[in-house]
C-alpha atoms as a PDB file:
ATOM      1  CA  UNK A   1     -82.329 -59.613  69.966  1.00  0.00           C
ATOM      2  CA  UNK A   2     -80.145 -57.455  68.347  1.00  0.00           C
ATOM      3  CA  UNK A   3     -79.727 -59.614  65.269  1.00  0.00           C
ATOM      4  CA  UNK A   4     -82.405 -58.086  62.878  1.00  0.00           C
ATOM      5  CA  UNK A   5     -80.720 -54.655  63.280  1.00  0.00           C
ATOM      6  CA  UNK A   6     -77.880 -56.196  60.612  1.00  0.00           C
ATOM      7  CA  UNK A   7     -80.009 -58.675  58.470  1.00  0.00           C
ATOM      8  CA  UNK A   8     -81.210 -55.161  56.485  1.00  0.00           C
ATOM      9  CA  UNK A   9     -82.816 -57.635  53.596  1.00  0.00           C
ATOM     10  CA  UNK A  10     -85.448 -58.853  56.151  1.00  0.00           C
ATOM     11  CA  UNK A  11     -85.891 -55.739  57.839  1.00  0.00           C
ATOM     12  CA  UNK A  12     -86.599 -54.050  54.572  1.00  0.00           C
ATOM     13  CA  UNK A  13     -89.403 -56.831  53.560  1.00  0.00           C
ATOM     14  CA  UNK A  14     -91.255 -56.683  56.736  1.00  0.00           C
ATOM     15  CA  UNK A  15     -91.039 -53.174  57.823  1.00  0.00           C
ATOM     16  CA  UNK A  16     -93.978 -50.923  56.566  1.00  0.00           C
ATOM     17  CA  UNK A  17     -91.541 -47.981  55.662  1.00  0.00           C
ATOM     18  CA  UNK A  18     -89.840 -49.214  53.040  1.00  0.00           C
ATOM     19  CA  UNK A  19     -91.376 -50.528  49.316  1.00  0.00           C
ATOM     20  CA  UNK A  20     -92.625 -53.365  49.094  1.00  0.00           C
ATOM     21  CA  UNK A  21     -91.013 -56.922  47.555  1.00  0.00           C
ATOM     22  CA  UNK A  22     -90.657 -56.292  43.977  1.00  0.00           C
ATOM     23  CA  UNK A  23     -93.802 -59.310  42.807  1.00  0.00           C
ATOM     24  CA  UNK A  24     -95.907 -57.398  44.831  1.00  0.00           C
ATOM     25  CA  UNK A  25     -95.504 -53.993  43.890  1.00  0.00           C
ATOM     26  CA  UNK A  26     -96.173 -54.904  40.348  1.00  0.00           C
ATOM     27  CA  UNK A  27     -99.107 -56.403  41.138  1.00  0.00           C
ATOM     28  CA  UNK A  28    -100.079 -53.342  42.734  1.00  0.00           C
ATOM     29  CA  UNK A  29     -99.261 -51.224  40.109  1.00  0.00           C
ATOM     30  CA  UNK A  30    -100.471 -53.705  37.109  1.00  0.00           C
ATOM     31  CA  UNK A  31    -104.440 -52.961  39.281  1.00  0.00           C
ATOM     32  CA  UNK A  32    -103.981 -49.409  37.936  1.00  0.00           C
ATOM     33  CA  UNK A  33    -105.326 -49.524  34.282  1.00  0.00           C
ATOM     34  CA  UNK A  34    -104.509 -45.811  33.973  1.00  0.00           C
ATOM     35  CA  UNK A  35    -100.801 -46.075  35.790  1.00  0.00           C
ATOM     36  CA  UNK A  36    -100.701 -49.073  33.262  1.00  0.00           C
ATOM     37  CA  UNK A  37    -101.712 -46.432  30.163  1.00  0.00           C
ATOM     38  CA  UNK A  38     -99.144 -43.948  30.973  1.00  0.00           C
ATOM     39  CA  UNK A  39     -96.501 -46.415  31.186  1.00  0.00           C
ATOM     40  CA  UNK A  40     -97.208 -47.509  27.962  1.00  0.00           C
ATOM     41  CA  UNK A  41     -97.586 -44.287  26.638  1.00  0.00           C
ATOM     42  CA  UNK A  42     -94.378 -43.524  27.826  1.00  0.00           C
ATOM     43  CA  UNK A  43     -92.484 -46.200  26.565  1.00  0.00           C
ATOM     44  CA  UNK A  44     -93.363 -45.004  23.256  1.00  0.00           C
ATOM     45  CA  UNK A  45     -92.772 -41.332  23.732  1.00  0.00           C
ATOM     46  CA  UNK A  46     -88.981 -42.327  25.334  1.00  0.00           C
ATOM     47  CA  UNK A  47     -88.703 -44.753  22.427  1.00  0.00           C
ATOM     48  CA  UNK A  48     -89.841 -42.136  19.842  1.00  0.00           C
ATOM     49  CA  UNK A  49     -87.385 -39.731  21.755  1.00  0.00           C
ATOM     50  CA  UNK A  50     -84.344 -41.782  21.882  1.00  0.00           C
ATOM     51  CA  UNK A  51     -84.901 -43.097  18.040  1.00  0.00           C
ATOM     52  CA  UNK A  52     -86.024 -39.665  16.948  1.00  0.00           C
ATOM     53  CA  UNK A  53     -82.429 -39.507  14.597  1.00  0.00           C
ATOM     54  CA  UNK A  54     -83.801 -42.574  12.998  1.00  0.00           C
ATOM     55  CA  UNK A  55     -87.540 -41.965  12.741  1.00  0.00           C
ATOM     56  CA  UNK A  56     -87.503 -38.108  11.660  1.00  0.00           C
ATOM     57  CA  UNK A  57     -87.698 -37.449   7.984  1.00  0.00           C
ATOM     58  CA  UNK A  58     -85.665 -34.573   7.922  1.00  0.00           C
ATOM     59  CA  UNK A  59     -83.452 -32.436   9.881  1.00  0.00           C
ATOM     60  CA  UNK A  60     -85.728 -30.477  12.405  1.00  0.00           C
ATOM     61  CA  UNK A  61     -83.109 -27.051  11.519  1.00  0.00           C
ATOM     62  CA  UNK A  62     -82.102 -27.221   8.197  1.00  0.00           C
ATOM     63  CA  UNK A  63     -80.491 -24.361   6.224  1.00  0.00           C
ATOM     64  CA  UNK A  64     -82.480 -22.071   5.031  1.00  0.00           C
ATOM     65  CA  UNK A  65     -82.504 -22.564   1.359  1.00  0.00           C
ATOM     66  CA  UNK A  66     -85.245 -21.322  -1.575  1.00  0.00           C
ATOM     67  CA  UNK A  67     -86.280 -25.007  -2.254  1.00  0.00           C
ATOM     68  CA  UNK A  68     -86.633 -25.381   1.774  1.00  0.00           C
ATOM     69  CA  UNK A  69     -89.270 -22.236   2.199  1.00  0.00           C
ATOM     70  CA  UNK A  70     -90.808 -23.107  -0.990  1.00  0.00           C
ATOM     71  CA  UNK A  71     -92.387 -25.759   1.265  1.00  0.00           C
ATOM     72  CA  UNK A  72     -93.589 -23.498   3.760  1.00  0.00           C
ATOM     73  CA  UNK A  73     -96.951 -23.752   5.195  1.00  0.00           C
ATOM     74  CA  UNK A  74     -98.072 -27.165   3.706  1.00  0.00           C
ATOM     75  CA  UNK A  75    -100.447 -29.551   5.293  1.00  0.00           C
ATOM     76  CA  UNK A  76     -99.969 -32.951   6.000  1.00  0.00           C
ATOM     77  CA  UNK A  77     -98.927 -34.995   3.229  1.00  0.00           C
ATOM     78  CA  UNK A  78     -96.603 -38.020   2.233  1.00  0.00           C
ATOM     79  CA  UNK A  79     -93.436 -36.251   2.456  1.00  0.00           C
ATOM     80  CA  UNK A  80     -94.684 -34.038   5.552  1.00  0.00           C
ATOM     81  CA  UNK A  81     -96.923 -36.401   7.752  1.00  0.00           C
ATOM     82  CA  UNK A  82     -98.056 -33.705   9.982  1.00  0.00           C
ATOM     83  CA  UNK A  83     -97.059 -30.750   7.422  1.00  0.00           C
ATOM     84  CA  UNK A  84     -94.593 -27.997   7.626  1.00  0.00           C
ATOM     85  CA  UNK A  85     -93.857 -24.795   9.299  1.00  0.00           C
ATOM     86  CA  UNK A  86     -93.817 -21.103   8.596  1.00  0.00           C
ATOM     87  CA  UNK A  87     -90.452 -21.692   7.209  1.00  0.00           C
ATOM     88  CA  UNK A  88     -90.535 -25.419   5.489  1.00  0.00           C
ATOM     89  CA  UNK A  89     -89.452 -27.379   8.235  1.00  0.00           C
ATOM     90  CA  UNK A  90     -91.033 -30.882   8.624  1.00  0.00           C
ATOM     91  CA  UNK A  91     -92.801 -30.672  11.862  1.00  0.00           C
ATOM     92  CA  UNK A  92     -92.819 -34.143  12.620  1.00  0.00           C
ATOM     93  CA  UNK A  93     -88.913 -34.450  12.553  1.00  0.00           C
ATOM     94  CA  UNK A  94     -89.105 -30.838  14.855  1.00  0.00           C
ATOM     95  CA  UNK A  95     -91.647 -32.610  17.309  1.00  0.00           C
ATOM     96  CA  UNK A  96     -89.530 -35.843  17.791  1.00  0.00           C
ATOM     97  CA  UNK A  97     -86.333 -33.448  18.484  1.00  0.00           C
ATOM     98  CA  UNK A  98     -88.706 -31.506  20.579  1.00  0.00           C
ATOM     99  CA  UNK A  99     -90.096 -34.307  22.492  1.00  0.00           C
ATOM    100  CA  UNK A 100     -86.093 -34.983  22.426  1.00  0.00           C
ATOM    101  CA  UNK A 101     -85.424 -31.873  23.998  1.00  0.00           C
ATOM    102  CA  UNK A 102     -88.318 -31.439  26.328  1.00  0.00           C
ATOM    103  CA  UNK A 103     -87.471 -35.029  28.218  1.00  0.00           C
ATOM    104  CA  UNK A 104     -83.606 -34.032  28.488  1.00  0.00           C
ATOM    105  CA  UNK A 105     -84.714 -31.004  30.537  1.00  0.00           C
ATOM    106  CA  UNK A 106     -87.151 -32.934  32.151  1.00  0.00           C
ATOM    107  CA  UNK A 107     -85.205 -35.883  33.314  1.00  0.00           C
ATOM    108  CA  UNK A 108     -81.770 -33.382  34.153  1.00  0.00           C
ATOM    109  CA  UNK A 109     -83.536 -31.809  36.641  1.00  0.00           C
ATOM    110  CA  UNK A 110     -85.351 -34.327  38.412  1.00  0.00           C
ATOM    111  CA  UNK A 111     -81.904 -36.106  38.887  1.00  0.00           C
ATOM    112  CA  UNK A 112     -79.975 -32.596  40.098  1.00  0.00           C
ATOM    113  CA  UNK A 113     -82.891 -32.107  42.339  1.00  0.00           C
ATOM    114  CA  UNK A 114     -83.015 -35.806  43.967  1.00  0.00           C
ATOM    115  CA  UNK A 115     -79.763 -35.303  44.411  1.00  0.00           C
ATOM    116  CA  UNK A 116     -79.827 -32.145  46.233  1.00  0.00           C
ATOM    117  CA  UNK A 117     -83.076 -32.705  47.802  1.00  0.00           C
ATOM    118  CA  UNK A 118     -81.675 -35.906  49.550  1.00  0.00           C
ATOM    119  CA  UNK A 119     -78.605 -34.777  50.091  1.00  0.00           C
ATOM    120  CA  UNK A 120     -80.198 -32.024  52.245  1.00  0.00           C
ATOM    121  CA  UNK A 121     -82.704 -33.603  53.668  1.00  0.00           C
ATOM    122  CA  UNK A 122     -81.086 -36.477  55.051  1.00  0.00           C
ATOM    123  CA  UNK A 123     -78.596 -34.765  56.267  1.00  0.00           C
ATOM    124  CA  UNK A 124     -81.106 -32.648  58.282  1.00  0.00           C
ATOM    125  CA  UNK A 125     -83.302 -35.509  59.085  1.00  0.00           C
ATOM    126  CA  UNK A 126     -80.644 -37.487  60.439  1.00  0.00           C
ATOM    127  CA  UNK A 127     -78.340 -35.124  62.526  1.00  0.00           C
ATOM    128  CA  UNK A 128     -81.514 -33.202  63.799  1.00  0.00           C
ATOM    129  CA  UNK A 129     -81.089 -30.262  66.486  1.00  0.00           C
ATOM    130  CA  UNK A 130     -79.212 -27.098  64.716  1.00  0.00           C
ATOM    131  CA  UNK A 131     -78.352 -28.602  61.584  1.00  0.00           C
ATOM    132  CA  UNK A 132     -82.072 -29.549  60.924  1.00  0.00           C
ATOM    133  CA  UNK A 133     -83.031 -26.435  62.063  1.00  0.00           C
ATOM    134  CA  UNK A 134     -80.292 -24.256  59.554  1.00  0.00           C
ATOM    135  CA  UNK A 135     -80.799 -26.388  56.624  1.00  0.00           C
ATOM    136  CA  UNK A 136     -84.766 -26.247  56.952  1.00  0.00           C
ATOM    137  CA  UNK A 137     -84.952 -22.275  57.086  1.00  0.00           C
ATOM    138  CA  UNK A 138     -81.990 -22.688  54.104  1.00  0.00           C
ATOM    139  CA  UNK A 139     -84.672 -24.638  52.565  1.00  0.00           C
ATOM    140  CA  UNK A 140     -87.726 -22.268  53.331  1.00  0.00           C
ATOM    141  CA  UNK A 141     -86.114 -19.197  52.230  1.00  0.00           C
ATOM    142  CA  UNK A 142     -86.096 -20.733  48.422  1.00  0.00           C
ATOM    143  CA  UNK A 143     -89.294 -21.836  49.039  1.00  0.00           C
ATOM    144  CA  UNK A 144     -90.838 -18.272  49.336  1.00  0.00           C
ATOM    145  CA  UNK A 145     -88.190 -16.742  46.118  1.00  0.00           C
ATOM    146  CA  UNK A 146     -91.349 -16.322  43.142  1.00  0.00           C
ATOM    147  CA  UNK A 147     -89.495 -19.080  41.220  1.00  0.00           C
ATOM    148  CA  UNK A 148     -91.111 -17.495  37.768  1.00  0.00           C
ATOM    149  CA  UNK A 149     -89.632 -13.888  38.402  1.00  0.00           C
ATOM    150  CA  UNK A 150     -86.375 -15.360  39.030  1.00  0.00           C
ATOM    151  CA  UNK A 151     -86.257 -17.769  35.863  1.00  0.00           C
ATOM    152  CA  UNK A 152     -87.155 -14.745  33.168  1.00  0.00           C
ATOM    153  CA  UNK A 153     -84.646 -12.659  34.851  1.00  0.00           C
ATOM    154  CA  UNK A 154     -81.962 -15.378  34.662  1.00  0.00           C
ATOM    155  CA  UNK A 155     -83.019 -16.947  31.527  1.00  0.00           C
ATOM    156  CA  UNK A 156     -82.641 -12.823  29.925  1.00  0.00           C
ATOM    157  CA  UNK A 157     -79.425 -12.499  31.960  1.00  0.00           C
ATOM    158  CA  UNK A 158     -76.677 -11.658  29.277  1.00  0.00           C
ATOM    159  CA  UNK A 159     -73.904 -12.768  31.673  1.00  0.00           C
ATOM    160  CA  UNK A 160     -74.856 -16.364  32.544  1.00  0.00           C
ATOM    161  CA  UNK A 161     -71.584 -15.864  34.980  1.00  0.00           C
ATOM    162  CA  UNK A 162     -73.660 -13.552  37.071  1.00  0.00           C
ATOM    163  CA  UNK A 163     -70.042 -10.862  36.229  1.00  0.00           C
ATOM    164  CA  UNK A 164     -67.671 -13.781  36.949  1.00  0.00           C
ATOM    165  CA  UNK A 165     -69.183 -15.092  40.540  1.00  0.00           C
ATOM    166  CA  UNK A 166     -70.127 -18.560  38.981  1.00  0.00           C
ATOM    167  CA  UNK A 167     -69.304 -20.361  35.511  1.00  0.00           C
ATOM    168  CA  UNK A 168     -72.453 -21.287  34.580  1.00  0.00           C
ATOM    169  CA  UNK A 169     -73.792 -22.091  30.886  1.00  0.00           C
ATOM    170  CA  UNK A 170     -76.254 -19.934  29.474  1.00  0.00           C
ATOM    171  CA  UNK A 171     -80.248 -20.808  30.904  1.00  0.00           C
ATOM    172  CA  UNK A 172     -81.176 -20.445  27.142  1.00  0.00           C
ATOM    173  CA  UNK A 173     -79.068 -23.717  26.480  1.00  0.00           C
ATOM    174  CA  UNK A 174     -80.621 -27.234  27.410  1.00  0.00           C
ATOM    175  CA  UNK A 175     -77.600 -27.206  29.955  1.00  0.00           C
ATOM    176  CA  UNK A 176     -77.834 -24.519  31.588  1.00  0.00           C
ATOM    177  CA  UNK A 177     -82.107 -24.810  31.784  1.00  0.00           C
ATOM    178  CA  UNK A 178     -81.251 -27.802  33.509  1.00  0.00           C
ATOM    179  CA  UNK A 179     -79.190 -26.168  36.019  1.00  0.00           C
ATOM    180  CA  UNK A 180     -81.794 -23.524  36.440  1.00  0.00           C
ATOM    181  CA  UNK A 181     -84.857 -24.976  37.024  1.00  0.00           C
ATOM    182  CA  UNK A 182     -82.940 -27.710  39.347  1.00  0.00           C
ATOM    183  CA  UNK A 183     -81.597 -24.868  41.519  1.00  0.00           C
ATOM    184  CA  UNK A 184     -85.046 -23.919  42.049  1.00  0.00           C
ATOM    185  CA  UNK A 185     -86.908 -27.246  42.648  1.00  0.00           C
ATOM    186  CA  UNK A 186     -85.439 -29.684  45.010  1.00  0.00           C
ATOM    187  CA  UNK A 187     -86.805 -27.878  48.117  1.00  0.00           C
ATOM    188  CA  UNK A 188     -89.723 -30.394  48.249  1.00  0.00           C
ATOM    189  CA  UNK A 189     -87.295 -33.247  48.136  1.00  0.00           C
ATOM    190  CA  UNK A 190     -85.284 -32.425  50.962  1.00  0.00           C
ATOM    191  CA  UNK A 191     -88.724 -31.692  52.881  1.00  0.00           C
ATOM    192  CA  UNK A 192     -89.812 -35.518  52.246  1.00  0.00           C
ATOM    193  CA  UNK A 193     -86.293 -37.137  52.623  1.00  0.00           C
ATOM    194  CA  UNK A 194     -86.086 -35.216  56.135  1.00  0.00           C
ATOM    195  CA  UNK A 195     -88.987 -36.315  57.061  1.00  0.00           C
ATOM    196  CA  UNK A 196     -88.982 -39.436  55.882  1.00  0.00           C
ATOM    197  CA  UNK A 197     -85.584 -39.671  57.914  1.00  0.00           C
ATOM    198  CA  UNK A 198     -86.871 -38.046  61.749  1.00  0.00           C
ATOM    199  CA  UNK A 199     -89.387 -40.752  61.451  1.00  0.00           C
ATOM    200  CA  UNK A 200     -87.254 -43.869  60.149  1.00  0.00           C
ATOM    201  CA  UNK A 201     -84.240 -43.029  63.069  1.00  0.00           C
ATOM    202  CA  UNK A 202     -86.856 -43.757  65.711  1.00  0.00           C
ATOM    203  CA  UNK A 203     -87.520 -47.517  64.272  1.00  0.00           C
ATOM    204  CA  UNK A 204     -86.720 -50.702  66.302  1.00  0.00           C
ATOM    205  CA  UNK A 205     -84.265 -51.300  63.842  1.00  0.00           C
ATOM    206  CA  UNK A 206     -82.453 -48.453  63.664  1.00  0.00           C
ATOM    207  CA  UNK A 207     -81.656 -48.485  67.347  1.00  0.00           C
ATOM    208  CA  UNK A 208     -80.818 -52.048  66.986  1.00  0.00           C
ATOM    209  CA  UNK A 209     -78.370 -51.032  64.787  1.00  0.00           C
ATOM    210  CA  UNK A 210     -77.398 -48.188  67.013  1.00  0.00           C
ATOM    211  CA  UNK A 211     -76.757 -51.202  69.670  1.00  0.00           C
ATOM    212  CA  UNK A 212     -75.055 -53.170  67.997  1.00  0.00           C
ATOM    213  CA  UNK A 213     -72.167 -50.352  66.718  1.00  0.00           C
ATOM    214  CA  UNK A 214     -73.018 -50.067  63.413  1.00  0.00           C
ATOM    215  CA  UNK A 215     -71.346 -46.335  61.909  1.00  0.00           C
ATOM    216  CA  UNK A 216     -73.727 -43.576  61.150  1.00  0.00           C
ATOM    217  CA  UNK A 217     -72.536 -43.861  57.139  1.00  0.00           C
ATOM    218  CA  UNK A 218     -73.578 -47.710  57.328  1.00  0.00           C
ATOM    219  CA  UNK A 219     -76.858 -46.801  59.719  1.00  0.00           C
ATOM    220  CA  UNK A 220     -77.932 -44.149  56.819  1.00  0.00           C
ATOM    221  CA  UNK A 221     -77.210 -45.975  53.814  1.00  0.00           C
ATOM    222  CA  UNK A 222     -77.756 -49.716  54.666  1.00  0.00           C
ATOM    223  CA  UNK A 223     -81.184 -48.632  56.707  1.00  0.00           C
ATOM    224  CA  UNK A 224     -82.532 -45.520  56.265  1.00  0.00           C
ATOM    225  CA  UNK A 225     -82.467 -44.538  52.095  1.00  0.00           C
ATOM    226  CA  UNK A 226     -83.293 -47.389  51.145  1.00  0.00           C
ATOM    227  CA  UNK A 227     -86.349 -47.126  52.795  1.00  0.00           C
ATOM    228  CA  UNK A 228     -86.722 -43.670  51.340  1.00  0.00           C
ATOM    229  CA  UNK A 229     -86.525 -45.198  47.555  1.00  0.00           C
ATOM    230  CA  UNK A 230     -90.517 -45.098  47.540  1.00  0.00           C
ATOM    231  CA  UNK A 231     -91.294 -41.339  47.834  1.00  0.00           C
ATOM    232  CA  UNK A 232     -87.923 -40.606  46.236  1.00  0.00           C
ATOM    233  CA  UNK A 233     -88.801 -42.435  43.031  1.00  0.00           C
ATOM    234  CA  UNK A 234     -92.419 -41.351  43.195  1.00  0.00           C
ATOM    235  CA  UNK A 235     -91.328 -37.417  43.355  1.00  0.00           C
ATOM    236  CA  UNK A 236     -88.920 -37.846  40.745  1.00  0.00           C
ATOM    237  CA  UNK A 237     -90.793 -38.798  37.998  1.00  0.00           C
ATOM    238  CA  UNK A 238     -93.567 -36.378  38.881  1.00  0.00           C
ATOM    239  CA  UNK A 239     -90.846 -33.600  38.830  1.00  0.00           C
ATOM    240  CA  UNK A 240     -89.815 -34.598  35.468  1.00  0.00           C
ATOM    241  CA  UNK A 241     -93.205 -33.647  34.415  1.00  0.00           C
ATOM    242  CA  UNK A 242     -93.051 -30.693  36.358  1.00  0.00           C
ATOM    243  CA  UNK A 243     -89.845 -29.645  34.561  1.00  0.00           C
ATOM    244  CA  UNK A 244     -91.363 -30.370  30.935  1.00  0.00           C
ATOM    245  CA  UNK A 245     -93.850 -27.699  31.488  1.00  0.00           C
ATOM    246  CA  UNK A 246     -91.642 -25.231  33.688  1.00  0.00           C
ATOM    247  CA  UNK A 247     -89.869 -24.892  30.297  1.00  0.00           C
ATOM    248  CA  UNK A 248     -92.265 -24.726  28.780  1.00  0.00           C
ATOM    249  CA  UNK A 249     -93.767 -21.829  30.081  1.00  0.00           C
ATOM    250  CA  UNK A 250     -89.935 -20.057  29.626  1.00  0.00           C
ATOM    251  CA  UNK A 251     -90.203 -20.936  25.830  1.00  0.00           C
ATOM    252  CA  UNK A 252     -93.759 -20.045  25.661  1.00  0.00           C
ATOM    253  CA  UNK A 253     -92.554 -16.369  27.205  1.00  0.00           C
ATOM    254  CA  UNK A 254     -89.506 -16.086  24.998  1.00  0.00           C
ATOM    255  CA  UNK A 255     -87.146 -17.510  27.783  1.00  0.00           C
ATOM    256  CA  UNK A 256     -86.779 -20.966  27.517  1.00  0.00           C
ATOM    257  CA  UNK A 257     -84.212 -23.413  24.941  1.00  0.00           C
ATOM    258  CA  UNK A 258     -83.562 -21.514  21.866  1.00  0.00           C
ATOM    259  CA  UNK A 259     -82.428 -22.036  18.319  1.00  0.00           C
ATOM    260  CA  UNK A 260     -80.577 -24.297  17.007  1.00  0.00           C
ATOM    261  CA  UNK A 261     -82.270 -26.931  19.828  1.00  0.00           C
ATOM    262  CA  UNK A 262     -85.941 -27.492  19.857  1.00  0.00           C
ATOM    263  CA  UNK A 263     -88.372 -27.738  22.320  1.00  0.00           C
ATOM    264  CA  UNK A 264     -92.168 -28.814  22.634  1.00  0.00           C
ATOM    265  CA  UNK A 265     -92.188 -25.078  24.309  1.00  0.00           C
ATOM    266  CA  UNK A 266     -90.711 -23.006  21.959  1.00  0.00           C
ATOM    267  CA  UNK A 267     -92.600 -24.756  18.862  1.00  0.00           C
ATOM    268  CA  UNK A 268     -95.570 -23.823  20.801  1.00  0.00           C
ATOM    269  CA  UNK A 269     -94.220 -19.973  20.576  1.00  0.00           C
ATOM    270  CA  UNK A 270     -93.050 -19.653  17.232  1.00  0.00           C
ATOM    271  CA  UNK A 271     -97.025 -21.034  16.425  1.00  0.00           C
ATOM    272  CA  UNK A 272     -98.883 -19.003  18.702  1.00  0.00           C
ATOM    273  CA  UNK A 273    -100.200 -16.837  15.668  1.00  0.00           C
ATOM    274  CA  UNK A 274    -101.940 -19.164  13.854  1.00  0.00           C
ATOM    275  CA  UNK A 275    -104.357 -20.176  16.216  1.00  0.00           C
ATOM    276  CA  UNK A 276    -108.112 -19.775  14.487  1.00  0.00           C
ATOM    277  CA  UNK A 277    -106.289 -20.159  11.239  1.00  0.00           C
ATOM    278  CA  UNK A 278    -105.474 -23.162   8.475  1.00  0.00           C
ATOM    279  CA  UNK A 279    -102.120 -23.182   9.942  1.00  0.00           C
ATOM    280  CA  UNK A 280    -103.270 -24.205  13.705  1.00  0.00           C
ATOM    281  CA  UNK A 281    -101.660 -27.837  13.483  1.00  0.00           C
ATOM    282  CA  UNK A 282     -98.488 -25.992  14.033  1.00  0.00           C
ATOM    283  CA  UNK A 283     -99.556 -25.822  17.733  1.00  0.00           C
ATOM    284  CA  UNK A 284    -101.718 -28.575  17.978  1.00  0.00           C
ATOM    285  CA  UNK A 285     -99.417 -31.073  17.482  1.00  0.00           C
ATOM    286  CA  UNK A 286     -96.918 -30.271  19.634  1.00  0.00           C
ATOM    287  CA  UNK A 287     -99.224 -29.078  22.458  1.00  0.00           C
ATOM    288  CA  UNK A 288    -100.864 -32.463  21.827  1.00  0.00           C
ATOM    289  CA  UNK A 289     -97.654 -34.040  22.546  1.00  0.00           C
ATOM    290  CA  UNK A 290     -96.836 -32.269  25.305  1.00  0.00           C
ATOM    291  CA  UNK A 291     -99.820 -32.475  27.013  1.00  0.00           C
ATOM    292  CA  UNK A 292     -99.648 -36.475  26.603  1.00  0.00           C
ATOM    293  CA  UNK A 293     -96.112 -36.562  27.860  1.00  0.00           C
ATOM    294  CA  UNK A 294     -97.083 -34.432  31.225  1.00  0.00           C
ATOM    295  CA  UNK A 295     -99.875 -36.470  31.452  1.00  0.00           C
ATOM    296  CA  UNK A 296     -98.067 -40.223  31.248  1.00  0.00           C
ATOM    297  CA  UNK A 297     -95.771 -39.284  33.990  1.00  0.00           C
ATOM    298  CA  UNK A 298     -98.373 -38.188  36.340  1.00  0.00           C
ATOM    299  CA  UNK A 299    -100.048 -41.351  35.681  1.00  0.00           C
ATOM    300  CA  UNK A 300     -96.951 -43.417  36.243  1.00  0.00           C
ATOM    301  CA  UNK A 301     -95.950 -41.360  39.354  1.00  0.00           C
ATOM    302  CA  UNK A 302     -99.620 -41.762  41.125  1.00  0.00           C
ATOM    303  CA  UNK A 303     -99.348 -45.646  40.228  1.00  0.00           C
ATOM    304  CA  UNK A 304     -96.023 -45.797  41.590  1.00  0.00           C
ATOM    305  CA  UNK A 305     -96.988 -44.190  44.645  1.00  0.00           C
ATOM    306  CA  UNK A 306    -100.466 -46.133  45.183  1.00  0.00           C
ATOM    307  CA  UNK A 307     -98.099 -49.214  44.150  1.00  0.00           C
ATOM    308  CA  UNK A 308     -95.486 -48.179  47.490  1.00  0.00           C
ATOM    309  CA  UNK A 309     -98.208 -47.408  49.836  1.00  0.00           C
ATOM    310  CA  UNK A 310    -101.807 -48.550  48.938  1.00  0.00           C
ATOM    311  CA  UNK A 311    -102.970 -46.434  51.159  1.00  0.00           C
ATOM    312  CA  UNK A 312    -101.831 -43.203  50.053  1.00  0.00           C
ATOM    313  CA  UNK A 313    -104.852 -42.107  49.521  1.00  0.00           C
ATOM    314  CA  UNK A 314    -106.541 -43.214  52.456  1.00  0.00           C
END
């Protein structure tokens, strides 16, 4: 009776809760021509990322010499594929470091944030009573701070170290953004992990393995995460996307990553002038790019989650 409360393997395969066996999942997912698109068009973009030392013609900050801003201003050519900024850089080597940038933020803080979101919300979701009800109203009350208010005023703070109460790296570094915009988005985590978890602790299963003596520790992590993994994985790659354009927005402001690094953001700011102009690829391209890498992982995280639970959208 008590003996599939242990065999975790099966349970996992036939109960609804978790993902399903890995054949069929891709087949799911491989129905989704446009979850299919934005995987592909991710690859590449990670690929062109990762490679970006390799593929980029020049260095994306180079000194600023008189044979460097003699360049200025060109338009696509040879030498410059996609031309050059105000100051002679080669904005296709400042878009791949960009792209470079943009998908270390995004990635950072959809990891710090899984991590604190299911840290939190398991722990609420399994322990219920008080705890659940103090970590939830923990949870709430950064739910309600006006996340953009906060980040300007951080990202302008002068004292990172908020005078000497925490050691934290400046929000203008890719660091330090990380740490920021984490801090302020793993509240919906913990709300799905918790209650993913009230739900799961009710299963046959569970109290089967309840029964039969198994720890709490061995209860939570042989039975209960792993059948979490779906809307875990789903919510992190959506939040990477999330976290792309969060800084984004900073940059755009005068907040976000600054010099010597290089965002998709902040080339997006230092080009905002030359819209209606001759010089408007400045912001086209990387706005293009941008918009492309947003859109592939909201692509990939609707197929994923269509993929988990076909009917999602039932």
């Amino acid at each position: 009776m008590f003996d599939s409360g242990v065999r975790t393997g099966q349970d996992l395969a036939r109960d609804p809760g978790g993902a399903p066996p890995p054949a069929r999942f891709w087949r799911r997912y491989a129905r989704k021509p446009l979850a299919v698109i934005g995987a592909v068009i991710l690859l590449v973009l990670v690929t062109a990322a990762v490679f970006a030392p390799v593929i980029a013609p020049e260095d994306p900050t180079p000194q600023l010499t008189a044979e460097i801003l003699a360049d200025a201003r060109q338009g696509p050519s040879w030498e410059h594929p996609i031309g050059t900024d105000k100051l002679g850089r080669d904005q296709l080597s400042r878009v791949l470091y960009g792209l470079r940038v943009s998908l270390a933020v995004g990635v950072g803080v959809a990891v710090l944030s899984v991590i604190a979101g299911v840290a939190i919300g398991a722990w609420a979701g399994w322990r219920g009573g008080w705890v659940d009800g103090l970590l939830m109203r923990f949870t709430d009350l950064f739910l309600v701070i006006p996340a953009l208010v906060v980040l300007l005023v951080v990202a302008n703070n002068p004292d990172p170290s908020f005078f000497g109460l925490f050691d934290l790296p400046p929000a203008t570094e890719v660091p330090g953004m990380i740490v920021l915009l984490a801090a302020l988005g793993w509240m919906p985590m913990a709300r799905i992990v918790r209650g993913e978890f009230l739900s799961l602790r009710e299963r046959d299963y569970v109290e089967a393995a309840r029964a039969a003596g198994a720890s709490s520790r061995r209860i939570v992590f042989t039975h209960l995460l792993p059948n979490t993994v779906g809307p875990i994985v789903v919510f992190a790659t959506l939040a990477v996307g999330i976290a792309i354009l969060n800084e984004s927005v900073l940059s755009f402001l005068g907040a976000g990553v600054q010099y010597p690094a290089v965002s998709l953001g902040q080339m997006i700011a230092d080009a905002e002038d030359t819209v209606g102009t001759d010089l408007a690829y400045l912001i086209v391209y990387p706005g293009l790019v941008l918009f492309v890498l947003v859109l592939a992982f909201n692509l990939v995280g609707d197929g994923l989650r269509d993929a988990i639970d076909p009917h999602s959208r039932d």
